[in-house]
Protein backbone atom coordinates (compact mmCIF):
# COMPACT_ATOMS: atom_id res chain seq x y z
CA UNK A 1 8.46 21.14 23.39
CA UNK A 2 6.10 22.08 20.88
CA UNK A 3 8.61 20.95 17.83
CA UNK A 4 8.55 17.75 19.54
CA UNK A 5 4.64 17.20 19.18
CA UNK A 6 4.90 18.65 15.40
CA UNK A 7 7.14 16.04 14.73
CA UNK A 8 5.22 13.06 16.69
CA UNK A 9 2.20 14.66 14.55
CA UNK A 10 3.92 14.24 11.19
CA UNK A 11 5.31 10.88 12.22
CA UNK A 12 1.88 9.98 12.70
CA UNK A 13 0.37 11.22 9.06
CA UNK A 14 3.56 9.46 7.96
CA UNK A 15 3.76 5.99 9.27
CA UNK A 16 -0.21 5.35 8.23
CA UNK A 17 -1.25 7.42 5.66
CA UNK A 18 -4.55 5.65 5.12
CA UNK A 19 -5.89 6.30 9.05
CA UNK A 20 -4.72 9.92 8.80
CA UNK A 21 -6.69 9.78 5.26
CA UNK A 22 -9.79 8.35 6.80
CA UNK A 23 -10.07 10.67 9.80
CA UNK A 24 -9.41 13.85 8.11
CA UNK A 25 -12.58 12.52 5.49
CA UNK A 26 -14.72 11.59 7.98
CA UNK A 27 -14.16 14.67 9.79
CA UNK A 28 -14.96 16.90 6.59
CA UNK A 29 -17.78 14.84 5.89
CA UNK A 30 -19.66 14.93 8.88
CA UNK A 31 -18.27 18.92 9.67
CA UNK A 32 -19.57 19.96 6.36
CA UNK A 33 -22.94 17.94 6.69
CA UNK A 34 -23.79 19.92 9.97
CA UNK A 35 -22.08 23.03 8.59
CA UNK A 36 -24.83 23.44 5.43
CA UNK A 37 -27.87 22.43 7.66
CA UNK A 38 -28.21 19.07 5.38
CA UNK A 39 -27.94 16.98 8.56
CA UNK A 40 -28.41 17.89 12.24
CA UNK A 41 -25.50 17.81 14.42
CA UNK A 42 -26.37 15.07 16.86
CA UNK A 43 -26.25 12.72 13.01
CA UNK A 44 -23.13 14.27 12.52
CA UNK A 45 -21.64 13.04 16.53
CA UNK A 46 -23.22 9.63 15.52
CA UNK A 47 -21.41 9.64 12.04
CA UNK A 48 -18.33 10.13 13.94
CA UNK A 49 -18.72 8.03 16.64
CA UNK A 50 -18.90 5.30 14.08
CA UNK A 51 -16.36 6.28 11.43
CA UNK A 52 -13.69 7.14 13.51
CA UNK A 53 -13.29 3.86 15.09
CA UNK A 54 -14.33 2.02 11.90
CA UNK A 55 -11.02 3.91 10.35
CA UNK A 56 -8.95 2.61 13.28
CA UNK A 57 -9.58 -1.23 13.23
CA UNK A 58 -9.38 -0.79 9.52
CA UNK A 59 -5.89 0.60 9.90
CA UNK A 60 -5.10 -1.88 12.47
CA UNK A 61 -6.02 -4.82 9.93
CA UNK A 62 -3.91 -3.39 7.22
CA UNK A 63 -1.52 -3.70 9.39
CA UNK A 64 -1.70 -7.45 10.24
CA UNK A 65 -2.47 -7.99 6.42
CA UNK A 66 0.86 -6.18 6.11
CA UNK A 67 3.17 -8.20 8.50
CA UNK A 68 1.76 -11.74 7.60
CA UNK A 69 2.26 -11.38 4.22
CA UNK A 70 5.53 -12.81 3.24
CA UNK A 71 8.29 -10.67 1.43
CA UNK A 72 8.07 -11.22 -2.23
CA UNK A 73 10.86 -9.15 -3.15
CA UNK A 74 13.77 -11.60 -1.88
């Protein structure tokens, strides 16, 4: 069971590197914000609140971008 959701968790960081990327950046940003005292927590909830969803729907347009671009290798 629990090498099953290791391996769905690694698929994930795998199939979109950039989402994994932005979450994991946004998350140390805003953790180590609150963490030195340089902004107050609640700032830090708001920074995530946006950024987290702001990484998604970028993801999600790459994505698009990706499949309507047509294959330039053949």
């Amino acid at each position: 069971m629990i090498g099953e959701i290791v391996k769905q968790l690694i698929g994930l960081i795998v199939d979109d590197e950039f989402l994994a990327a932005a979450i994991l950046a946004a998350v140390a940003v805003a953790g180590a914000l609150a963490f030195l005292g340089i902004s107050p927590t609640w700032l830090a909830g708001l920074m995530l609140t946006l950024a987290l969803p702001a990484a998604l729907a970028l993801s999600v347009l790459r994505s698009v971008w990706r499949a309507r671009r047509p294959n330039r290798r053949g």
